[in-house]
Protein backbone atom coordinates (compact mmCIF):
# COMPACT_ATOMS: atom_id res chain seq x y z
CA UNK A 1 8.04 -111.90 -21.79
CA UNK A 2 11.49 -113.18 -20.26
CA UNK A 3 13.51 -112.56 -23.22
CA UNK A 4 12.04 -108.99 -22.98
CA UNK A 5 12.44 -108.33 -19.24
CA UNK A 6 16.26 -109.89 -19.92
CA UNK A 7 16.29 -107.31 -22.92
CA UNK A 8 15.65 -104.40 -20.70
CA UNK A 9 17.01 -105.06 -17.53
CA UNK A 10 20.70 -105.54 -19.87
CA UNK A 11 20.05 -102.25 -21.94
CA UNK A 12 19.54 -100.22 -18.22
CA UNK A 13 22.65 -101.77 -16.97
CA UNK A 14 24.70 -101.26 -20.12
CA UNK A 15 23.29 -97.77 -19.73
CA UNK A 16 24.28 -96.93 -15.85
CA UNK A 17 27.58 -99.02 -16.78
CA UNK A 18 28.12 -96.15 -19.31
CA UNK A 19 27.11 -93.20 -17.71
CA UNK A 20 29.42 -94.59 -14.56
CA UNK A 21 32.23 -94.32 -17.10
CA UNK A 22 32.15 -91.45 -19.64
CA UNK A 23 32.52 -87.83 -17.81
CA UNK A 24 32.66 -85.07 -19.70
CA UNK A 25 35.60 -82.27 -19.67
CA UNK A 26 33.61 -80.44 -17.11
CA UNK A 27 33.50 -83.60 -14.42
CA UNK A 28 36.75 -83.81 -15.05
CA UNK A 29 38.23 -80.68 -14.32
CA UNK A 30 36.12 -78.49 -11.91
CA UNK A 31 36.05 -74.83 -12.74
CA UNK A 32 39.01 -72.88 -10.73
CA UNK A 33 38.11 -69.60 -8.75
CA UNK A 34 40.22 -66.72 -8.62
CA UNK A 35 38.85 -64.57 -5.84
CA UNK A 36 40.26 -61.15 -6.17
CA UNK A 37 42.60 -59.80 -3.74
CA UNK A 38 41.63 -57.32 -1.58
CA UNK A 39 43.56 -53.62 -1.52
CA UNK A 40 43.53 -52.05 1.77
CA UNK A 41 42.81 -48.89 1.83
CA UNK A 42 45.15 -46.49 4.75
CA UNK A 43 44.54 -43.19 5.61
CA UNK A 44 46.11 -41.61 8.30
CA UNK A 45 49.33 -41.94 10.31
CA UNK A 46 49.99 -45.31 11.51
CA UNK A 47 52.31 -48.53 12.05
CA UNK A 48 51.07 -51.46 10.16
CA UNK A 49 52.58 -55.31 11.06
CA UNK A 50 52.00 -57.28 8.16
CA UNK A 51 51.58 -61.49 8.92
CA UNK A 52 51.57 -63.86 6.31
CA UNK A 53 47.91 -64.85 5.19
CA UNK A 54 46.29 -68.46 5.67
CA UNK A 55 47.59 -69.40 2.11
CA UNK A 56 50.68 -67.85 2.43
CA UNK A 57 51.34 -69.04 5.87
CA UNK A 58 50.63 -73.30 4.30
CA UNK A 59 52.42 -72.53 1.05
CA UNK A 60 55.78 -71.50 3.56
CA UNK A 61 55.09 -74.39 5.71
CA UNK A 62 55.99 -76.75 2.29
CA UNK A 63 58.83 -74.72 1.57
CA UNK A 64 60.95 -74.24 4.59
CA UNK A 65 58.99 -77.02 6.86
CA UNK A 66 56.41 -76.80 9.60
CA UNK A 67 59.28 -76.17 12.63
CA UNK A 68 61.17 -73.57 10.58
CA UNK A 69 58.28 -71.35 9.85
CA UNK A 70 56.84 -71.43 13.19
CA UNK A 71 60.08 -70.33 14.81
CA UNK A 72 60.07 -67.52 12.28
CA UNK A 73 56.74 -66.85 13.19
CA UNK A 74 57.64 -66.57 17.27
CA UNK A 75 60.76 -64.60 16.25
CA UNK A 76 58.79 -61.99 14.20
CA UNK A 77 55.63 -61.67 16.62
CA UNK A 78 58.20 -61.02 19.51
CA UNK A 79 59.57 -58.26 17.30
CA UNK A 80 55.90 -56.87 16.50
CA UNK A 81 55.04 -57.16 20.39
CA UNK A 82 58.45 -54.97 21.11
CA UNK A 83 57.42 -52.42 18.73
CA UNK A 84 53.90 -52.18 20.05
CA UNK A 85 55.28 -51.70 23.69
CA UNK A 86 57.90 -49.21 22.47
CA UNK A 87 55.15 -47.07 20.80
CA UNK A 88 52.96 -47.62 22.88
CA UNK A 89 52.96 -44.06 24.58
CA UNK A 90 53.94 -42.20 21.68
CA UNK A 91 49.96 -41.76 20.46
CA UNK A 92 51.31 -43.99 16.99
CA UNK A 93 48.44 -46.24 15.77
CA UNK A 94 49.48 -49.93 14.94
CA UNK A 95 47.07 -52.09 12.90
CA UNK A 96 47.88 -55.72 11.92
CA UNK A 97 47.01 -57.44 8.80
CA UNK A 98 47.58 -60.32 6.56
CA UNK A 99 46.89 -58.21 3.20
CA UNK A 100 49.31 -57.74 0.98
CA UNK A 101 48.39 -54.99 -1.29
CA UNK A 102 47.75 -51.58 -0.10
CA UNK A 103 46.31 -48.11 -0.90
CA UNK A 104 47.88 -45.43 1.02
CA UNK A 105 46.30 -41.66 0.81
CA UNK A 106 48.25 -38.48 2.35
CA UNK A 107 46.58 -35.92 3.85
CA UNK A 108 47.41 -33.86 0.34
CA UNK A 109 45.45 -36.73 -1.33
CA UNK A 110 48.38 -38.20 -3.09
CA UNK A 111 48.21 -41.75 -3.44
CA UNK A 112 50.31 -45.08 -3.52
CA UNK A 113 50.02 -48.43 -4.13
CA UNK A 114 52.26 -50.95 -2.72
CA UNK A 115 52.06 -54.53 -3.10
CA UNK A 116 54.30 -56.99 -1.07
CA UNK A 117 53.35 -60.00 -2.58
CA UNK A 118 56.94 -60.19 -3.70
CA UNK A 119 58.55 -59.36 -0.65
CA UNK A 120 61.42 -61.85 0.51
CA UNK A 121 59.60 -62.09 4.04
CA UNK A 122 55.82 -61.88 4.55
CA UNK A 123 56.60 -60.72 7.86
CA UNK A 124 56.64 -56.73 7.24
CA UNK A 125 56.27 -53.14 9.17
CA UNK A 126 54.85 -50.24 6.70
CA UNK A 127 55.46 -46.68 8.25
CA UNK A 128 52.81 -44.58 7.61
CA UNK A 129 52.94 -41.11 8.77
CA UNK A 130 49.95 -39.67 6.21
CA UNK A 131 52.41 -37.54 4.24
CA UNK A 132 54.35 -38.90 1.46
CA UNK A 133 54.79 -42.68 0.35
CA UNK A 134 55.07 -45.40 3.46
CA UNK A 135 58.86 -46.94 4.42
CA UNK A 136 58.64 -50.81 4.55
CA UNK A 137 61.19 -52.12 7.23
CA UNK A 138 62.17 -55.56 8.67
CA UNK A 139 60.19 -56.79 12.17
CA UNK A 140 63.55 -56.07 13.86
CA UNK A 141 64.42 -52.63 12.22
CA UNK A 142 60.70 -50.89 12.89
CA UNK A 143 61.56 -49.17 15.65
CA UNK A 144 64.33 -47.49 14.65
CA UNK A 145 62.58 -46.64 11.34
CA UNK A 146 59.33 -45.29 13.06
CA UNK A 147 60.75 -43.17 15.81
């Protein structure tokens, strides 16, 4: 009865001692999730102030360093605040947002995509005015651009 109690209780530990150790592809590498970016869709005259998005915001924070991005950050929202003052009174909508891919219609129904995910700054102004294709300008040269 011993020798048999000794038998199992070894086999079960052999057996959690293995199935501690062997993992299978899956346990090793967890599935990855690609969530699909989102188009905004526009419609409409308007000023849009693009920020960077959560990711993109960390992924420049590696790159250029924590102090570096947030002065860029204060530099460029000073810019967007000027601009909203400026048009303020002119009856111009401003939107913000952190997307980078949009879907702009005209009031003819003409459409265009634009995607900044490239852009050399994810700090951006797109010009709307609801005919033709939108003008992309820098923080600091909206004004001029929208007026």
């Amino acid at each position: 009865m011993k020798r048999a109690t000794i038998f199992v209780l070894a086999f079960v530990a052999s057996l959690s001692y293995s199935c501690r150790q062997s993992k299978t592809d899956s346990e090793k590498a967890p599935a990855v999730s690609v969530a699909p970016e989102t188009v905004a869709e526009i419609s409409g005259p308007q000023v849009l102030l693009i920020y960077p998005g959560s990711k993109q915001a960390d992924s420049l924070k590696r790159i250029i360093g924590a102090e570096a991005f947030y002065r860029l950050s204060d530099q460029n929202g000073s810019h967007f605040n000027e601009l909203r003052n400026n048009l303020a009174g002119t009856g111009i909508t401003t939107n913000i947002s952190e997307c980078t891919r949009f879907r702009f219609i005209a009031d003819d129904g003409a459409i265009t995509i634009t995607d900044l995910s490239r852009s050399d700054s994810p700090w951006q102004v797109l010009i709307f005015t609801g005919k033709g294709t939108p003008t992309l300008a820098s923080p600091e040269n909206a004004f001029q651009q929208a007026c």
